[in-house]
PDB file of N, CA and C in Angstrom:
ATOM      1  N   UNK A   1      -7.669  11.424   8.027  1.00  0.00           N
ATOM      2  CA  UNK A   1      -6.352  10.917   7.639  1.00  0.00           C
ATOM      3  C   UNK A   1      -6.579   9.724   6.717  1.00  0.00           C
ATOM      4  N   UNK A   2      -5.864   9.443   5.452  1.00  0.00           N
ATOM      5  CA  UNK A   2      -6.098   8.844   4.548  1.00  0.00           C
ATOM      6  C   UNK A   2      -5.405   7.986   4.998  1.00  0.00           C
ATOM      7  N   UNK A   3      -5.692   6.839   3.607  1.00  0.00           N
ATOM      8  CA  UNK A   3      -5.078   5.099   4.473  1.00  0.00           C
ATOM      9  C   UNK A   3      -3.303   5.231   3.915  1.00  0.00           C
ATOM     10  N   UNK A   4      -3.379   5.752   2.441  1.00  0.00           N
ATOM     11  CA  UNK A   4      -2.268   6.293   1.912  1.00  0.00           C
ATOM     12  C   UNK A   4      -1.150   6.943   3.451  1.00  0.00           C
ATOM     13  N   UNK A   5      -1.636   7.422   4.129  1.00  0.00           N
ATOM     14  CA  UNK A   5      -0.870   8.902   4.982  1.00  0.00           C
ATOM     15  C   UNK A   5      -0.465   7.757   6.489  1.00  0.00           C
ATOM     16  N   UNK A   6      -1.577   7.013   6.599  1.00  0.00           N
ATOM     17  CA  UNK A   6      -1.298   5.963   7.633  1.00  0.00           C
ATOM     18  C   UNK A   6      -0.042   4.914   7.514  1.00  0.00           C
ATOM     19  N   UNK A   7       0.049   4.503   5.969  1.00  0.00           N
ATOM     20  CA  UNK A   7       1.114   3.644   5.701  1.00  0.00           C
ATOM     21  C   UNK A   7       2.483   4.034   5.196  1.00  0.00           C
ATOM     22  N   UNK A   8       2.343   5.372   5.201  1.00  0.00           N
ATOM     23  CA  UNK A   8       3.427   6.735   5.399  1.00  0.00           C
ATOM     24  C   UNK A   8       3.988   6.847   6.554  1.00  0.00           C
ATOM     25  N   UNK A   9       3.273   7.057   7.693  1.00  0.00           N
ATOM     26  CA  UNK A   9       3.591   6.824   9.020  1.00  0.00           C
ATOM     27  C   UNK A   9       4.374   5.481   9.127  1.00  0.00           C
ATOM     28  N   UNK A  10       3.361   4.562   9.079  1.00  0.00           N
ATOM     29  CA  UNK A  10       3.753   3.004   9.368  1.00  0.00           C
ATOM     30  C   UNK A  10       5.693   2.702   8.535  1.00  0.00           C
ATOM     31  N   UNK A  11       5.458   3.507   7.452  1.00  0.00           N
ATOM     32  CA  UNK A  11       6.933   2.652   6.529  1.00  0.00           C
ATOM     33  C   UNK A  11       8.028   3.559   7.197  1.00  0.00           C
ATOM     34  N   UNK A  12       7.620   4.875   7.967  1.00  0.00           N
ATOM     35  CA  UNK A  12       8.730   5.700   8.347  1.00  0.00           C
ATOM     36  C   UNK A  12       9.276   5.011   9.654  1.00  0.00           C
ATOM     37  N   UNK A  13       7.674   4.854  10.242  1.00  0.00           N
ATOM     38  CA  UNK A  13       8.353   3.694  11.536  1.00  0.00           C
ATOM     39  C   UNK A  13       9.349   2.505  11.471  1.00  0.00           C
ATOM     40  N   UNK A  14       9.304   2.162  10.917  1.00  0.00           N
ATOM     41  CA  UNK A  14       9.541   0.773   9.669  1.00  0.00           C
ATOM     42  C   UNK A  14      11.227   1.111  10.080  1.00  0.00           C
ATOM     43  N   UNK A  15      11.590   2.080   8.853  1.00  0.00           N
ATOM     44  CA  UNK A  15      12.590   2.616   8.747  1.00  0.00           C
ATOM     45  C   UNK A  15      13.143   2.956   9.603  1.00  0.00           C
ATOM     46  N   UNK A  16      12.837   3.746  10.045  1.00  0.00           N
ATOM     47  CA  UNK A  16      13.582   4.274  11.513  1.00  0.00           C
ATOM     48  C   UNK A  16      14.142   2.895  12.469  1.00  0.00           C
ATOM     49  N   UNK A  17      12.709   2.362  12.730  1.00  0.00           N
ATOM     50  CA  UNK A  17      13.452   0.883  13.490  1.00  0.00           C
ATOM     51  C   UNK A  17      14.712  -0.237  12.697  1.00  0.00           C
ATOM     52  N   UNK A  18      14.675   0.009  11.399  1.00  0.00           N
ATOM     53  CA  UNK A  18      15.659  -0.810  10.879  1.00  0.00           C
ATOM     54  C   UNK A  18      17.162   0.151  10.754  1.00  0.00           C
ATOM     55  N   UNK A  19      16.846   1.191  10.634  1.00  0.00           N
ATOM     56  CA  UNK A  19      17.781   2.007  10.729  1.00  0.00           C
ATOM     57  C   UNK A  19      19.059   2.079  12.409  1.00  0.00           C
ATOM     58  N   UNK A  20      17.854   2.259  13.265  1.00  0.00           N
ATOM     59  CA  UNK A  20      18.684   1.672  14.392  1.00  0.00           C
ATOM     60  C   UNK A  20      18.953   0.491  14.579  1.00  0.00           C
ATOM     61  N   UNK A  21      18.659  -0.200  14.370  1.00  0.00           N
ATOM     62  CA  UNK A  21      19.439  -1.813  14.254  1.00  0.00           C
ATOM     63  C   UNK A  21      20.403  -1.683  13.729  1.00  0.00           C
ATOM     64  N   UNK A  22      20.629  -1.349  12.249  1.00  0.00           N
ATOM     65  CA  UNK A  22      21.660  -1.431  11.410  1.00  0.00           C
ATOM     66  C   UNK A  22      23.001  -0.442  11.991  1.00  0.00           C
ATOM     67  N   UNK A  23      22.418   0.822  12.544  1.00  0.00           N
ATOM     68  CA  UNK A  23      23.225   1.568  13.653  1.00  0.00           C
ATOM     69  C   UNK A  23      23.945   1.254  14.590  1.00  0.00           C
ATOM     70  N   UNK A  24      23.189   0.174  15.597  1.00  0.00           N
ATOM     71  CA  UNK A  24      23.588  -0.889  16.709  1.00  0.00           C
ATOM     72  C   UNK A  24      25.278  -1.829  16.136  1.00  0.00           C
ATOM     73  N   UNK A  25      24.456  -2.580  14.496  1.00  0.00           N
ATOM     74  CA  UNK A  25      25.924  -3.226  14.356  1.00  0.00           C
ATOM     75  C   UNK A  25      26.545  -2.449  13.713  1.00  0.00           C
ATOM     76  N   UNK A  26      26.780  -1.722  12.931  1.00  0.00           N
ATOM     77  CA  UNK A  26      27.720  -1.398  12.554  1.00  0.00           C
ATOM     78  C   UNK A  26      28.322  -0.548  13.565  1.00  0.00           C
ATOM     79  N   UNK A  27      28.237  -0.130  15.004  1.00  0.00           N
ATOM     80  CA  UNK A  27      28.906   0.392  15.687  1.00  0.00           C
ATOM     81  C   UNK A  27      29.721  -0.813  16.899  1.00  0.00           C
ATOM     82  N   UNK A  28      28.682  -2.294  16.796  1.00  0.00           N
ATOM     83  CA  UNK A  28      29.399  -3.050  17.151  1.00  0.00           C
ATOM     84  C   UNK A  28      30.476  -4.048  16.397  1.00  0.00           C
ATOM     85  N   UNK A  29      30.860  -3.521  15.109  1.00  0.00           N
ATOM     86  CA  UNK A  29      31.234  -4.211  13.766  1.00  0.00           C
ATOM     87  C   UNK A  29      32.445  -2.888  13.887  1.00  0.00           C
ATOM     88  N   UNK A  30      32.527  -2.018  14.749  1.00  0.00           N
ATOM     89  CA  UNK A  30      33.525  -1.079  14.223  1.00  0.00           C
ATOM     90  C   UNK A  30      33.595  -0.437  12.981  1.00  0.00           C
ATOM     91  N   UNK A  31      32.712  -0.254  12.747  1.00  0.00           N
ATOM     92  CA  UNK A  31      32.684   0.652  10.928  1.00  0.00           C
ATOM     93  C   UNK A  31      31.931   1.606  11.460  1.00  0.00           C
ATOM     94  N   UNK A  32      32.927   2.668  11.624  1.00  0.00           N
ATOM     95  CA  UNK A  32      32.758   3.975  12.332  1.00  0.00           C
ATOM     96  C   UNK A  32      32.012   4.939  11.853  1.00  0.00           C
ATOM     97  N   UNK A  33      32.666   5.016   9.747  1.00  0.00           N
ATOM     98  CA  UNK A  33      32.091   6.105   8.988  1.00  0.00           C
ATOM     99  C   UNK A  33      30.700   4.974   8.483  1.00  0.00           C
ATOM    100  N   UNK A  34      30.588   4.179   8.493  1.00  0.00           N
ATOM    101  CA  UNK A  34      28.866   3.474   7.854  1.00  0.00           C
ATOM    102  C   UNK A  34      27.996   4.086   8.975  1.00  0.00           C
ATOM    103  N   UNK A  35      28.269   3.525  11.147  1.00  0.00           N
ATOM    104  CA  UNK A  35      27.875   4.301  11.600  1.00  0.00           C
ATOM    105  C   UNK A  35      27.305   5.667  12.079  1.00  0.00           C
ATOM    106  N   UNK A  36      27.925   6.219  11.544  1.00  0.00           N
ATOM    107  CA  UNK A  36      27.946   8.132  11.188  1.00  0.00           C
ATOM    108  C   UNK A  36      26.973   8.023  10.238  1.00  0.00           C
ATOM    109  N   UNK A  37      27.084   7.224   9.023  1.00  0.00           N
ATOM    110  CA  UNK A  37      26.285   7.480   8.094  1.00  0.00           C
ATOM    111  C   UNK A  37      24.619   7.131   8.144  1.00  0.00           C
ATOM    112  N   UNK A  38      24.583   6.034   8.729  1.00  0.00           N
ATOM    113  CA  UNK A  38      23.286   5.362   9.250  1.00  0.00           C
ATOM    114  C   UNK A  38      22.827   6.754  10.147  1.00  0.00           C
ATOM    115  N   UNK A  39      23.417   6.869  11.132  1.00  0.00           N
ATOM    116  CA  UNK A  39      23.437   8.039  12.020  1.00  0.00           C
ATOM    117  C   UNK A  39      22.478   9.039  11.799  1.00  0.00           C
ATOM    118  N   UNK A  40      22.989   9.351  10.526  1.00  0.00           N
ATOM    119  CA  UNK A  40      22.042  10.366  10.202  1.00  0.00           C
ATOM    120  C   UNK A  40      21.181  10.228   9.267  1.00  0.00           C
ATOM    121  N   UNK A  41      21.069   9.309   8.669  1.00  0.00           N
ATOM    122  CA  UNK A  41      19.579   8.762   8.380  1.00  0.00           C
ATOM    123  C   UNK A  41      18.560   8.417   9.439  1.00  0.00           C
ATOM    124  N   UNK A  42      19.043   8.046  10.652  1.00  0.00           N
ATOM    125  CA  UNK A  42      18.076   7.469  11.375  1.00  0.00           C
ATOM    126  C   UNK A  42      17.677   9.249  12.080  1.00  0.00           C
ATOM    127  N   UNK A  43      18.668  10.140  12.167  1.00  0.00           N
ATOM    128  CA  UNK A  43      17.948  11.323  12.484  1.00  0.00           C
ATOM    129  C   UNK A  43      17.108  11.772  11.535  1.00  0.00           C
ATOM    130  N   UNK A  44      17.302  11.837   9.851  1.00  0.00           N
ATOM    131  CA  UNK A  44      16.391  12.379   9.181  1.00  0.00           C
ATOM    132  C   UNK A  44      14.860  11.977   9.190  1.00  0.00           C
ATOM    133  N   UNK A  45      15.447  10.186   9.682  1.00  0.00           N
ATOM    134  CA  UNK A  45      14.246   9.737   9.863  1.00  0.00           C
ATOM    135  C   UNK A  45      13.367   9.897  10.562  1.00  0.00           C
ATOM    136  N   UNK A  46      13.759  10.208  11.934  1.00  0.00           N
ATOM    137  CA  UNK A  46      13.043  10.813  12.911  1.00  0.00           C
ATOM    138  C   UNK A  46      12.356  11.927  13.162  1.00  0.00           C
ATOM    139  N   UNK A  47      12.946  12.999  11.904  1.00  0.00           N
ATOM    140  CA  UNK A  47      12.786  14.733  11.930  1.00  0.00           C
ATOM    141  C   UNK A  47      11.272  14.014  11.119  1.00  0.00           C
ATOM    142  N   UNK A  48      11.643  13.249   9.826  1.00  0.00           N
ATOM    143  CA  UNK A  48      10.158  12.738   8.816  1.00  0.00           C
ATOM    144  C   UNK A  48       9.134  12.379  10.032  1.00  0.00           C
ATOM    145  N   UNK A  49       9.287  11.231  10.587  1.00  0.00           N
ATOM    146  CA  UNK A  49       8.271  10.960  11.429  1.00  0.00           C
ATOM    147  C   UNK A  49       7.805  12.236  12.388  1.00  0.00           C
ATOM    148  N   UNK A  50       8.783  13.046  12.865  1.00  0.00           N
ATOM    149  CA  UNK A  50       7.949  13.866  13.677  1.00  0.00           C
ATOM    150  C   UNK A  50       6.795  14.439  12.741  1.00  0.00           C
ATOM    151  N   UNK A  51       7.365  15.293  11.650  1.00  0.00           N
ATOM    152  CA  UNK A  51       6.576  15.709  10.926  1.00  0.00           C
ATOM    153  C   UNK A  51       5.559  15.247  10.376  1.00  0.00           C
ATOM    154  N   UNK A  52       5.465  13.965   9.842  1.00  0.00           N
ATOM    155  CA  UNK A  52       4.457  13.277   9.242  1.00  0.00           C
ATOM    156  C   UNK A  52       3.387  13.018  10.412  1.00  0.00           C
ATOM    157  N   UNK A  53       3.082  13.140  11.951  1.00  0.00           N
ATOM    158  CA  UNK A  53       2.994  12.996  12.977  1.00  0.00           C
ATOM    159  C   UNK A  53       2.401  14.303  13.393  1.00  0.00           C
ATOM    160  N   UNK A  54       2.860  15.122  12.857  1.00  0.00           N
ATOM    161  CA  UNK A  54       2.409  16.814  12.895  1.00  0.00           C
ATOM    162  C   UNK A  54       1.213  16.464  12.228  1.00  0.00           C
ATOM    163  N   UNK A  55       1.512  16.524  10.824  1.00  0.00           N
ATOM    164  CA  UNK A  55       0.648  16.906  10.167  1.00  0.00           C
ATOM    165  C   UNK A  55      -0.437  15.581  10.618  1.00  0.00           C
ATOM    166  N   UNK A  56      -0.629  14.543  10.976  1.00  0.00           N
ATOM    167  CA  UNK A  56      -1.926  13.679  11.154  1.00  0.00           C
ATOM    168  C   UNK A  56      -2.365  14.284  12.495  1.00  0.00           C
ATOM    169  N   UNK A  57      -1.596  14.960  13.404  1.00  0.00           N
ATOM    170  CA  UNK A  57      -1.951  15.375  14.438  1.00  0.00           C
ATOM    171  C   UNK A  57      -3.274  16.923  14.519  1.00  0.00           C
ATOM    172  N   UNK A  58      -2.969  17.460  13.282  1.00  0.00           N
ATOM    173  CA  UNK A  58      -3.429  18.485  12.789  1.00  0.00           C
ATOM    174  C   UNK A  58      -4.506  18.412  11.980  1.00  0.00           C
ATOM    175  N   UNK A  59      -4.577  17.295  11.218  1.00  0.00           N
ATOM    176  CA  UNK A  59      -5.546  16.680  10.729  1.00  0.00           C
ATOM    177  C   UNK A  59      -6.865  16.499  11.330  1.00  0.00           C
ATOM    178  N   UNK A  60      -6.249  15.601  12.870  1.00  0.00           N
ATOM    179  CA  UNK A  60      -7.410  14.589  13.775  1.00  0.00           C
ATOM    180  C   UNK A  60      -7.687  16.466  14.441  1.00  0.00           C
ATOM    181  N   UNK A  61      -7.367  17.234  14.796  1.00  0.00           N
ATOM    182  CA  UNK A  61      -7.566  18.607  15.639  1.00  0.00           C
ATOM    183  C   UNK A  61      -8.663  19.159  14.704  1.00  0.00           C
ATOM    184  N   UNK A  62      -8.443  19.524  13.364  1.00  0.00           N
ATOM    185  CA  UNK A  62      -9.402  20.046  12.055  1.00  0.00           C
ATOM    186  C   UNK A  62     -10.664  19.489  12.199  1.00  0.00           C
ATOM    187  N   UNK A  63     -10.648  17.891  12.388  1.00  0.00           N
ATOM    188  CA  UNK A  63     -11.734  16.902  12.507  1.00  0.00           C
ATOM    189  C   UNK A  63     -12.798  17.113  13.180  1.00  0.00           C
ATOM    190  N   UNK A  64     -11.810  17.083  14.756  1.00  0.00           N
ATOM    191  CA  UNK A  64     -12.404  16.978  16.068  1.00  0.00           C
ATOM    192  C   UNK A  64     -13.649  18.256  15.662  1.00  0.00           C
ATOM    193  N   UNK A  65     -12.631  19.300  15.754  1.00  0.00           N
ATOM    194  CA  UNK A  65     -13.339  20.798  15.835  1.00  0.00           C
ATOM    195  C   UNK A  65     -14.575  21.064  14.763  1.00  0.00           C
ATOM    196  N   UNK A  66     -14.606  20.311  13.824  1.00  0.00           N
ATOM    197  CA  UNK A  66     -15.291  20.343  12.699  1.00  0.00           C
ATOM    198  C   UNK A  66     -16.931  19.814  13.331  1.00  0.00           C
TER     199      UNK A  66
END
């Protein structure tokens, strides 16, 4: 796994955690449709990280076995 693919991981984490924050207030700020909208960024974000997570997972398996 490259250092590039590590800080891929790291900025999705990143994201995701700022994403739910920003989720948190604007649902305690009452801005219903920003909420919704964050919403589903923080899911896309999560679908990225799984995936990006796949693939290093698949990576370190190739390695091992190698």
């Amino acid at each position: 796994m490259g250092e590039s693919h590590i800080n891929q991981i790291e900025n999705a984490r990143f994201i995701q955690q700022m994403l739910g924050e920003l989720r948190a207030m604007a649902k305690t700020s009452r801005l219903e449709m920003l909420a919704y909208l964050i919403e589903i960024a923080y899911i896309e974000s999560s679908d990225q990280l799984q995936k990006e997570l796949g693939n290093a997972s698949r990576v370190n398996k190739r390695n091992i076995s190698a």
